[in-house]
C-alpha atoms as a PDB file:
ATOM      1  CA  UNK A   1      58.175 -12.629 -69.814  1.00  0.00           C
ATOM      2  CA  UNK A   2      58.473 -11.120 -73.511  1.00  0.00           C
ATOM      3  CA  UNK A   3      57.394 -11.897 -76.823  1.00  0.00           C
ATOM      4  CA  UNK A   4      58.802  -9.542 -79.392  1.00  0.00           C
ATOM      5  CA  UNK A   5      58.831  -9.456 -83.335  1.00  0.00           C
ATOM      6  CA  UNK A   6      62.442 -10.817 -85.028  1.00  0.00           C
ATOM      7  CA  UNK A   7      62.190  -8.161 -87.958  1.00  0.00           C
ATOM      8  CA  UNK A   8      61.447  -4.938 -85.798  1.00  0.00           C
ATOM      9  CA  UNK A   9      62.151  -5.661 -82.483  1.00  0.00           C
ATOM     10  CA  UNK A  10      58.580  -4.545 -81.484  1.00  0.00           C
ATOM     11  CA  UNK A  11      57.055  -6.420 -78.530  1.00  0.00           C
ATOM     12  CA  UNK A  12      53.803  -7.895 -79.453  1.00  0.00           C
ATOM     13  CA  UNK A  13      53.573  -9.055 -75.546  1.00  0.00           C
ATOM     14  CA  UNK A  14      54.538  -9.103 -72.202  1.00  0.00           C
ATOM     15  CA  UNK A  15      53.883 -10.539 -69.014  1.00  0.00           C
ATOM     16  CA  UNK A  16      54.778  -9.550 -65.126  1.00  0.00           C
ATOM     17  CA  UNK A  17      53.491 -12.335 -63.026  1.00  0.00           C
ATOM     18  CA  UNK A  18      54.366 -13.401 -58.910  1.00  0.00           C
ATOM     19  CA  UNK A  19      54.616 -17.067 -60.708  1.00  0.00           C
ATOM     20  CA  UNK A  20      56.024 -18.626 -63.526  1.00  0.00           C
ATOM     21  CA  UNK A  21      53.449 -20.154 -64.625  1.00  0.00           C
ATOM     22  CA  UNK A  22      52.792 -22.289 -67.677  1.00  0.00           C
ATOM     23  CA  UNK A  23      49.570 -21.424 -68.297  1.00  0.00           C
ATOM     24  CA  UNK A  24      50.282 -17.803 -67.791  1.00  0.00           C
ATOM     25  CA  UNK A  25      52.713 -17.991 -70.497  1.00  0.00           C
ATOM     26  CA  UNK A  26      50.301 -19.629 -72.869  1.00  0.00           C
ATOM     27  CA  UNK A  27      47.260 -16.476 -71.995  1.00  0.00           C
ATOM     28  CA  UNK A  28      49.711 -13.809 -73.174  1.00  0.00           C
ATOM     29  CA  UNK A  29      50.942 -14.986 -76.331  1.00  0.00           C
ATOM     30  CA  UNK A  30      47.335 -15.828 -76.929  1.00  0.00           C
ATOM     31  CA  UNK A  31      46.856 -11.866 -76.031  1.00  0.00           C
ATOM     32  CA  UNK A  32      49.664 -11.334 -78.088  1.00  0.00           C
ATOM     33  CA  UNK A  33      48.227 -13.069 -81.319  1.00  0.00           C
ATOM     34  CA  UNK A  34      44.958 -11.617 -80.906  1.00  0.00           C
ATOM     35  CA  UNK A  35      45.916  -7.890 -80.492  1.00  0.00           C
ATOM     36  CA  UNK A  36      48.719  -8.619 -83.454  1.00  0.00           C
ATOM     37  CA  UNK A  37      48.183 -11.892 -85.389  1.00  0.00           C
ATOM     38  CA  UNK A  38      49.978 -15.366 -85.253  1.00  0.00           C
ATOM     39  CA  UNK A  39      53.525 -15.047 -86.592  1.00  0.00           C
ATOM     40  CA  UNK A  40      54.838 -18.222 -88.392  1.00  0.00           C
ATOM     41  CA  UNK A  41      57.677 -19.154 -85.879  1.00  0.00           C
ATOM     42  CA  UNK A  42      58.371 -18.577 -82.251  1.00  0.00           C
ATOM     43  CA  UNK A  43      61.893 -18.743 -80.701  1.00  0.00           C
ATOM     44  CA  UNK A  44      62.251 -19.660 -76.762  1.00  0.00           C
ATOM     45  CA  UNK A  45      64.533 -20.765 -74.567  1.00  0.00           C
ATOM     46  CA  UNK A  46      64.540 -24.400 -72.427  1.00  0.00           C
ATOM     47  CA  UNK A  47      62.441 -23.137 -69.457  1.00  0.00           C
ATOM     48  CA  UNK A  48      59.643 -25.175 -68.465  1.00  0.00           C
ATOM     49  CA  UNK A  49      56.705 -23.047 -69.462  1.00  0.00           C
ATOM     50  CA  UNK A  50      58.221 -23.599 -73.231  1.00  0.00           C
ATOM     51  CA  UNK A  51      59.035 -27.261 -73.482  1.00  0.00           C
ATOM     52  CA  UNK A  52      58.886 -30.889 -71.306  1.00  0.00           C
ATOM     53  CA  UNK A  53      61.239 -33.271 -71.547  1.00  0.00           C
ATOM     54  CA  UNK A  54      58.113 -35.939 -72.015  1.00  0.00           C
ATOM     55  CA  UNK A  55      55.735 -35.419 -74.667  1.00  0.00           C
ATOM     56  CA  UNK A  56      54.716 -31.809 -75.890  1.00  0.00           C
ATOM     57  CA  UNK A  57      54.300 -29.308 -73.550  1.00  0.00           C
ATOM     58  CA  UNK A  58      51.125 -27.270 -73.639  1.00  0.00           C
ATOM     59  CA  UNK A  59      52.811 -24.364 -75.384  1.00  0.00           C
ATOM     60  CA  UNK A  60      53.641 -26.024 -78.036  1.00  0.00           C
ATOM     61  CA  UNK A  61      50.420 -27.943 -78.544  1.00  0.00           C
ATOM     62  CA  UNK A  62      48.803 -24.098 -78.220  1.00  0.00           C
ATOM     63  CA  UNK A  63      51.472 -23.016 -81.515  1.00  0.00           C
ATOM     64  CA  UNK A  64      50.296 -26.630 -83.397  1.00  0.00           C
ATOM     65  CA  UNK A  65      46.440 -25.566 -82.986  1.00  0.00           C
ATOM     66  CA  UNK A  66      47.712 -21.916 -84.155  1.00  0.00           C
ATOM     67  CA  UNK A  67      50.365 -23.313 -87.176  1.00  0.00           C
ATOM     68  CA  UNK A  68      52.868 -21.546 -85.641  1.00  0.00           C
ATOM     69  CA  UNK A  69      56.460 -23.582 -85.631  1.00  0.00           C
ATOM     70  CA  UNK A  70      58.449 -23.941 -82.427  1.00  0.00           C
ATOM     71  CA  UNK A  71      62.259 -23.052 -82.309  1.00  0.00           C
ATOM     72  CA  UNK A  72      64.200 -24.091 -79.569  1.00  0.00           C
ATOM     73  CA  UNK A  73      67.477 -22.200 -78.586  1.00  0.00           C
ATOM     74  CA  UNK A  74      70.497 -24.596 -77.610  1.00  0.00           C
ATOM     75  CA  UNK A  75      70.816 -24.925 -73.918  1.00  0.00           C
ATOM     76  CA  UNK A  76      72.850 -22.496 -72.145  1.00  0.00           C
ATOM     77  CA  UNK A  77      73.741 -20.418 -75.409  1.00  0.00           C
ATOM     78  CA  UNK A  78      71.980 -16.606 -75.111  1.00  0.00           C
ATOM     79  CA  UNK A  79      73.012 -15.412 -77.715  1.00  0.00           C
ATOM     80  CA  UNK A  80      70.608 -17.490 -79.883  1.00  0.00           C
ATOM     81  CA  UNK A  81      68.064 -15.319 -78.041  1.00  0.00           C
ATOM     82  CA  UNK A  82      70.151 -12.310 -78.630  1.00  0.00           C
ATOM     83  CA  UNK A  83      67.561  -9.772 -79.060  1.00  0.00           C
ATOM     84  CA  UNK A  84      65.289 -10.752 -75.996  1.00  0.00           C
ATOM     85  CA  UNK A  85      68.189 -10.412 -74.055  1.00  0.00           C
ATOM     86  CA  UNK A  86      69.142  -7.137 -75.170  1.00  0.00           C
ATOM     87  CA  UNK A  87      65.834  -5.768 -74.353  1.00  0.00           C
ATOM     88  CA  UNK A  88      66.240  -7.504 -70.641  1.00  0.00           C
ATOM     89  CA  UNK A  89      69.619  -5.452 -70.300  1.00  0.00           C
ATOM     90  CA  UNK A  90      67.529  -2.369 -71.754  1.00  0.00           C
ATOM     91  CA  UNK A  91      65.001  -2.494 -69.377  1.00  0.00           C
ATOM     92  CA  UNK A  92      66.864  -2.997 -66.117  1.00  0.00           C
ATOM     93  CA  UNK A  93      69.635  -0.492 -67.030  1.00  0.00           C
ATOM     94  CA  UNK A  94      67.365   2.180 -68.413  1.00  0.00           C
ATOM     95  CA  UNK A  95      64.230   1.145 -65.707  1.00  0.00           C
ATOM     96  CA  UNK A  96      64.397  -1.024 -63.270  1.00  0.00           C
ATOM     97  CA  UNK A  97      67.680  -0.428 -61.256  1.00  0.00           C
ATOM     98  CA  UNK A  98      66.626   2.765 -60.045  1.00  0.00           C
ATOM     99  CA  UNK A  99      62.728   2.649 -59.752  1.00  0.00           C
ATOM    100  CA  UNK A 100      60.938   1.661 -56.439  1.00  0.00           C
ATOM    101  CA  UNK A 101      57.633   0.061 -57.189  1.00  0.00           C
ATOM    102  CA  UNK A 102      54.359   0.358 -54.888  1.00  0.00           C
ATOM    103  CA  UNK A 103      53.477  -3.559 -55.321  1.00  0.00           C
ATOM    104  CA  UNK A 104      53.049  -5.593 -58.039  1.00  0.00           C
ATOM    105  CA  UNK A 105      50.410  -3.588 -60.048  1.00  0.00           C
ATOM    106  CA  UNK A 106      52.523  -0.277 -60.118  1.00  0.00           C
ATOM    107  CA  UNK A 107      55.379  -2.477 -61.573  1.00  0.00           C
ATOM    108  CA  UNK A 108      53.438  -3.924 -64.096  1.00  0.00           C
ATOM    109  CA  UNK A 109      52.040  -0.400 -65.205  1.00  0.00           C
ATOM    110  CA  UNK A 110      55.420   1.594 -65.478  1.00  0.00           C
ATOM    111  CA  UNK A 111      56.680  -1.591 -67.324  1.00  0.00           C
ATOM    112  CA  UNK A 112      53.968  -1.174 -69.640  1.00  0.00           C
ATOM    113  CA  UNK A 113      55.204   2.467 -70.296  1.00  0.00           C
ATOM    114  CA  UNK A 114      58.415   1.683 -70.348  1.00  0.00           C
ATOM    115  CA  UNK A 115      57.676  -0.744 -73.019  1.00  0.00           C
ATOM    116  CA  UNK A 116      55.690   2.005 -75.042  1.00  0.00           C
ATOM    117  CA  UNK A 117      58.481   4.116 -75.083  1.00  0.00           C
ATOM    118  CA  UNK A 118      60.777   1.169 -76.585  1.00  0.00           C
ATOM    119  CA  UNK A 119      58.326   0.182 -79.015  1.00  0.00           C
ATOM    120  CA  UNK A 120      57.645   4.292 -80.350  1.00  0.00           C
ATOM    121  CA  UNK A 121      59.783   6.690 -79.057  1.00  0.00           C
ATOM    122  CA  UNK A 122      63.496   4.699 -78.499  1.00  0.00           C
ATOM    123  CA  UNK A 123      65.250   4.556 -81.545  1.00  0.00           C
ATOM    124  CA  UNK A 124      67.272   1.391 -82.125  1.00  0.00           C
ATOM    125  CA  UNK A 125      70.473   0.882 -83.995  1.00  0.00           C
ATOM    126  CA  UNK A 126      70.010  -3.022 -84.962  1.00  0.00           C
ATOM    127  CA  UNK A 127      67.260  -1.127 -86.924  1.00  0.00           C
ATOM    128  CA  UNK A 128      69.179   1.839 -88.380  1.00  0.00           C
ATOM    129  CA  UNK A 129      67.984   4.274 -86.027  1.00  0.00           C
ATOM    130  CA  UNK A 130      64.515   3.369 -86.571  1.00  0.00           C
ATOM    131  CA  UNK A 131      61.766   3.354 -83.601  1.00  0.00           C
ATOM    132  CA  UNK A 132      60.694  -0.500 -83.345  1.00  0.00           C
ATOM    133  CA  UNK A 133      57.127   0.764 -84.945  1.00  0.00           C
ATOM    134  CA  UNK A 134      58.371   2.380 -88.062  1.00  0.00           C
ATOM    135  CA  UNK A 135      59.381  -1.414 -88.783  1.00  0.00           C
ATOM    136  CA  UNK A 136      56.547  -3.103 -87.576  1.00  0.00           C
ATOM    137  CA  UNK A 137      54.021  -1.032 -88.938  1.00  0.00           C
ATOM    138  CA  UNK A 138      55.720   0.135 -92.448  1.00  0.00           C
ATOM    139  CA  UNK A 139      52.806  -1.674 -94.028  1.00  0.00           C
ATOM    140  CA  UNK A 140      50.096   0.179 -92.197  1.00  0.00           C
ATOM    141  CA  UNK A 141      51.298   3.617 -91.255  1.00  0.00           C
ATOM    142  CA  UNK A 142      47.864   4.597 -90.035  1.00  0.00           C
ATOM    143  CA  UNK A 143      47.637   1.961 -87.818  1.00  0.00           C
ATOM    144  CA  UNK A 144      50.824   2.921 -86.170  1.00  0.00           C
ATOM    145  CA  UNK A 145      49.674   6.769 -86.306  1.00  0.00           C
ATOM    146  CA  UNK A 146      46.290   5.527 -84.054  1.00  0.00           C
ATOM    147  CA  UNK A 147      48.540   3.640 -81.704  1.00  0.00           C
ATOM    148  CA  UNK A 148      51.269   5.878 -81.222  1.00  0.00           C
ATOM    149  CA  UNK A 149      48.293   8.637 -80.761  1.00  0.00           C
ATOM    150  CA  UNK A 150      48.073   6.997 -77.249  1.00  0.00           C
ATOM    151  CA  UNK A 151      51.364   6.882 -75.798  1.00  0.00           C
ATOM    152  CA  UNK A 152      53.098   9.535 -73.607  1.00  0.00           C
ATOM    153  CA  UNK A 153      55.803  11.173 -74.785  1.00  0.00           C
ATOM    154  CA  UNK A 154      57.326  11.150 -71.572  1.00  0.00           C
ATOM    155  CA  UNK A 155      56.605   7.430 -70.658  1.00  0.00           C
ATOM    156  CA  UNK A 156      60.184   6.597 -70.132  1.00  0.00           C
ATOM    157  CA  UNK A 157      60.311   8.884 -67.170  1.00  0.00           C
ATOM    158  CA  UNK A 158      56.790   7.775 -66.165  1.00  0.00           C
ATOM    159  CA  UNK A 159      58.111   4.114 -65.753  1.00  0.00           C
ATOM    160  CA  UNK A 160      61.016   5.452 -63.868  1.00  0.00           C
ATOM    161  CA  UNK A 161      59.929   7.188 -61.465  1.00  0.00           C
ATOM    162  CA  UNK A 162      56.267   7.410 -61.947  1.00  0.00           C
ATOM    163  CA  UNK A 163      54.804  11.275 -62.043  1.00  0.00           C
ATOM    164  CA  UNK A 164      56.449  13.217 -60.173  1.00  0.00           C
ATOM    165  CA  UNK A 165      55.506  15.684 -57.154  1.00  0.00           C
ATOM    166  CA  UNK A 166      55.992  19.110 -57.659  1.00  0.00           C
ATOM    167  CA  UNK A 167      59.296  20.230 -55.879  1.00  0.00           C
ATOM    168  CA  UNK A 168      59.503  21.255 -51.830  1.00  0.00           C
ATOM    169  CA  UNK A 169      61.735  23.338 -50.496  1.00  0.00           C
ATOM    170  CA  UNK A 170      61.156  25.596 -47.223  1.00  0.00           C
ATOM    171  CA  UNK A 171      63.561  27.116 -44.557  1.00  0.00           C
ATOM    172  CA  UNK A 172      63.124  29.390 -41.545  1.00  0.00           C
ATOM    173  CA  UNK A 173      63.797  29.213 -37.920  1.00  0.00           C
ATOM    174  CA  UNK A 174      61.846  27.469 -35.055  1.00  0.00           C
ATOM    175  CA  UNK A 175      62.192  29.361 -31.646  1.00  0.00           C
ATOM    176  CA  UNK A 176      66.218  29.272 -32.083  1.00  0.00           C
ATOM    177  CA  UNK A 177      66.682  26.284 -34.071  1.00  0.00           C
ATOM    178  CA  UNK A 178      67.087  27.049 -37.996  1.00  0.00           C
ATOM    179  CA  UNK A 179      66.275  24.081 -40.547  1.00  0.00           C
ATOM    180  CA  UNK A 180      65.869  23.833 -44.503  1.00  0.00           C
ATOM    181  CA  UNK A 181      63.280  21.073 -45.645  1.00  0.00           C
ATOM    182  CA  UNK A 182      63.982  20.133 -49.338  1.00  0.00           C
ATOM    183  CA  UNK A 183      62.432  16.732 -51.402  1.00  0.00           C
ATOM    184  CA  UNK A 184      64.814  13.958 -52.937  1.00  0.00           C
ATOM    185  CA  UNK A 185      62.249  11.875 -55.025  1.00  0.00           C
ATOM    186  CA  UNK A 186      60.690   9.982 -52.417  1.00  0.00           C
ATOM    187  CA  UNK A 187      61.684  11.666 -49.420  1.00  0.00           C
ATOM    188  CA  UNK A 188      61.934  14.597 -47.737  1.00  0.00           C
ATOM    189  CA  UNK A 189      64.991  15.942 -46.068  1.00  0.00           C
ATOM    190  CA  UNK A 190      65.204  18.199 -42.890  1.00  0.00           C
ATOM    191  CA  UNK A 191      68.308  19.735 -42.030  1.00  0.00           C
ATOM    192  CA  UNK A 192      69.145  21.205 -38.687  1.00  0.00           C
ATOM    193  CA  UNK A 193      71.625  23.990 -37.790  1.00  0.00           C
ATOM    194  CA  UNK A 194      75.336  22.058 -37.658  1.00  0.00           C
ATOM    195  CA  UNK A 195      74.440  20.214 -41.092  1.00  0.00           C
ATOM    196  CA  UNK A 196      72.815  17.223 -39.151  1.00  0.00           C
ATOM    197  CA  UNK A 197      70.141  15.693 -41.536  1.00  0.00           C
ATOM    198  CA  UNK A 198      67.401  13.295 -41.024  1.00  0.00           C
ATOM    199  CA  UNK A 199      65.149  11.335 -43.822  1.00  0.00           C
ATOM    200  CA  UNK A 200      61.585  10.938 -43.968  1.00  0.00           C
ATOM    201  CA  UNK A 201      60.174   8.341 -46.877  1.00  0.00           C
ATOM    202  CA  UNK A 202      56.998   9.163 -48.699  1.00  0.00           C
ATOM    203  CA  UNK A 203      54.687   7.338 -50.536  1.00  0.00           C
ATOM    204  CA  UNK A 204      56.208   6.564 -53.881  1.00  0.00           C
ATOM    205  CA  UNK A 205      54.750   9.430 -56.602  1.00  0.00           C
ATOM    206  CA  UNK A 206      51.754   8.996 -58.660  1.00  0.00           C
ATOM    207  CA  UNK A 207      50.027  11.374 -61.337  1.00  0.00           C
ATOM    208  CA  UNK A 208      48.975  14.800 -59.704  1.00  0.00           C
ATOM    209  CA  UNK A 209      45.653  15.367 -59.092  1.00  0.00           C
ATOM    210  CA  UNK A 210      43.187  18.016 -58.587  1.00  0.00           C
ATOM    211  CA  UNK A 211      42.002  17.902 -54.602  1.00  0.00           C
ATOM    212  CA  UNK A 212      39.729  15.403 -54.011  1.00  0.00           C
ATOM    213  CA  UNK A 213      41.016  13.539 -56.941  1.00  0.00           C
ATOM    214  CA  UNK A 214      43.659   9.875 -56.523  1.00  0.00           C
ATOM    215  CA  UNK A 215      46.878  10.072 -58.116  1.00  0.00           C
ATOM    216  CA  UNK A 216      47.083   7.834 -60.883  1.00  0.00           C
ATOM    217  CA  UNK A 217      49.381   6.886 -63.724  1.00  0.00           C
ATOM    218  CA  UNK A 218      48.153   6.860 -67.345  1.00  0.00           C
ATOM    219  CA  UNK A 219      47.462   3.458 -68.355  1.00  0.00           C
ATOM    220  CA  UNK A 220      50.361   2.159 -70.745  1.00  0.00           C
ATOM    221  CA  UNK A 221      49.783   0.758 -74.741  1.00  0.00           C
ATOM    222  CA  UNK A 222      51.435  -2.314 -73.660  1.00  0.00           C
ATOM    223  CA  UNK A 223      48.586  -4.204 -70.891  1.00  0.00           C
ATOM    224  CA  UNK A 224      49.685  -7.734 -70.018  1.00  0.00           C
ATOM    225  CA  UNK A 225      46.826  -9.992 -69.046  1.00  0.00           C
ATOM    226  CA  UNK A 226      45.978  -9.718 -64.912  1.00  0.00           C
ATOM    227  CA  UNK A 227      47.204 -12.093 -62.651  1.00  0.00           C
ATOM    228  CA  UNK A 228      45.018 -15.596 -62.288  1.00  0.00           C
ATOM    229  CA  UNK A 229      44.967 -18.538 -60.663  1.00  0.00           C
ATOM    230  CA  UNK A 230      46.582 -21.681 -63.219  1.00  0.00           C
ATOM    231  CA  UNK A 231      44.478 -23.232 -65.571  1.00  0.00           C
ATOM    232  CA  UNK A 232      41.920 -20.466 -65.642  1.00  0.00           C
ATOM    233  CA  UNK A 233      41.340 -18.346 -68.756  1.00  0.00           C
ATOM    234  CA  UNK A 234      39.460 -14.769 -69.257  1.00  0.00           C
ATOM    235  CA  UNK A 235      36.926 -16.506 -71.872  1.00  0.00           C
ATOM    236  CA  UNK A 236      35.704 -18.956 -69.010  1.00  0.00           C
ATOM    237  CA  UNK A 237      33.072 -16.907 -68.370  1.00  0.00           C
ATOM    238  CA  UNK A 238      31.324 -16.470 -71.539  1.00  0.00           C
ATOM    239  CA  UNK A 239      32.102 -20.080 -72.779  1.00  0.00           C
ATOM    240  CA  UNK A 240      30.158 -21.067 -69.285  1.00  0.00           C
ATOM    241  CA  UNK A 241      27.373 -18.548 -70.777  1.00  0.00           C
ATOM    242  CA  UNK A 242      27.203 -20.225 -73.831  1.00  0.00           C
ATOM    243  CA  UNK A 243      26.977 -23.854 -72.701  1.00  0.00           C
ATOM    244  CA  UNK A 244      24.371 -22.905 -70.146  1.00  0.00           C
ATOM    245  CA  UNK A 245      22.407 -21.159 -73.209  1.00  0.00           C
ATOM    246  CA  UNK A 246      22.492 -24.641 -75.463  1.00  0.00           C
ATOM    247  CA  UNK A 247      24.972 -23.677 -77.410  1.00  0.00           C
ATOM    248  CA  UNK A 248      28.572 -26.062 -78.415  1.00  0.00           C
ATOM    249  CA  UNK A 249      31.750 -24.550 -78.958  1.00  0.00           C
ATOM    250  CA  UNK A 250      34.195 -26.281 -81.383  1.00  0.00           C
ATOM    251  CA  UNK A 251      37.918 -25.590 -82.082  1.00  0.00           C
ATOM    252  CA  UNK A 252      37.183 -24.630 -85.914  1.00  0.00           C
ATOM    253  CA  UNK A 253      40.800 -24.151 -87.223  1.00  0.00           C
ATOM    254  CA  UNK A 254      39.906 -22.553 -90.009  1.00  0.00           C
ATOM    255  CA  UNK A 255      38.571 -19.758 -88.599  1.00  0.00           C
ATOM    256  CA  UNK A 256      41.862 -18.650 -86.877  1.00  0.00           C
ATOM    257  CA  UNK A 257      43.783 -15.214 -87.660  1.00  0.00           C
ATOM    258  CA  UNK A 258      47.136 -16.750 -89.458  1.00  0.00           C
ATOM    259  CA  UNK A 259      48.388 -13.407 -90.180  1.00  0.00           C
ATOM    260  CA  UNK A 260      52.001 -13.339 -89.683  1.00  0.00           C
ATOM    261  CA  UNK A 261      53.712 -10.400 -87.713  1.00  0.00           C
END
């Protein structure tokens, strides 16, 4: 799932999940709002995390508490959520078809990159050529300077293909048998005399490391919330702390970020 802003094309959030679950819906745009402020309308589509066909469904009772106003695309129409859907093309042409994720945590990290590169590095023609940042942040070009400070300039091949492994190639000749050994992203090819070939898979590719040290990849801009069980939030915790302390939490309205994005 994807949350991004109307005017730039910038996505405030995103979520990779095993589940399609309400409530994890309802934790990222809170994320999302946080990290970039409430905006004063959000567009969906019918699913079910968005709307019930009884009552209000608990995203949009989360947008009344926030005074944001829910839009509702027409059933069965994308093109009302043109631009979403653009960046869904985007990301599978340009990412997904050809990458080969570890599990569900290497996915979510290279889509994280991938989304850093769309949001400052891919220029965008809806926007006149403009990176989705140079919109988003006209207003605040230091702000934009501090985030873009931490992106990789080469995240779109990071999300891709992860880092990649320094190349392999080695020949020679064992007793009389002659073979060439050469690396194809994830696998390593050995070649025997009369062309006959023969693939071995490796472990998919992560950052190199000095010896001793794990591969890793560098942790994208764009973090969506981990992975927890329904009905659980990351401020449980503390609110637990607080109520064992003596002290009562109220939703205070007024106190709320209304900014609009």
């Amino acid at each position: 799932m994807a949350f991004l802003d109307d005017h730039s094309r910038f996505v405030v959030g995103y979520g990779l999940h095993a589940t399609a679950s309400g409530s994890l819906v309802r934790e990222m745009v809170e994320e999302a709002i946080r990290n970039y402020s409430a905006p004063e309308e959000t567009l969906t589509d019918n699913g079910a995390q968005y709307i019930t066909w009884r009552g209000k469904s608990g995203f949009t009772k989360l947008l009344e508490r926030r005074g944001i106003q829910h839009i509702v695309a027409r059933p069965r129409h994308p093109q009302t959520l043109g631009k979403t859907e653009r960046f869904w093309g985007s990301l599978w042409r340009e990412c997904l078809e050809g990458a080969a994720f570890r599990g569900l945590q290497d996915a979510r990290t290279r889509v994280g990159l991938y989304i850093d590169f769309c949001n400052f590095l891919r220029p965008h023609q809806g926007i006149k050529d403009l990176v989705p940042a140079d919109r988003y942040f006209e207003a605040a070009p230091q702000v934009r300077a501090t985030l873009q400070a931490r992106v990789e300039q080469n995240a779109l091949d990071l999300a891709r293909h992860g880092v990649p492994r320094k190349s392999v190639y080695l020949a020679g000749r064992v007793g009389d048998q002659s073979f060439a050994l050469h690396g194809e992203g994830e696998r390593v090819i050995l070649t025997r005399d009369g062309g006959k070939s023969e693939e071995v898979d490796l472990q998919a590719p992560g950052r190199r490391a000095e010896p001793g040290q794990e591969a890793v990849l560098p942790e994208p801009m764009a973090v969506d919330e981990p992975e927890r069980p329904p009905g659980t939030s990351p401020l449980d915790e503390g609110l637990k702390r607080l109520e064992e302390g003596g002290v009562i939490v109220g939703d205070d309205e007024t106190s709320e970020n209304r900014g609009e994005a």
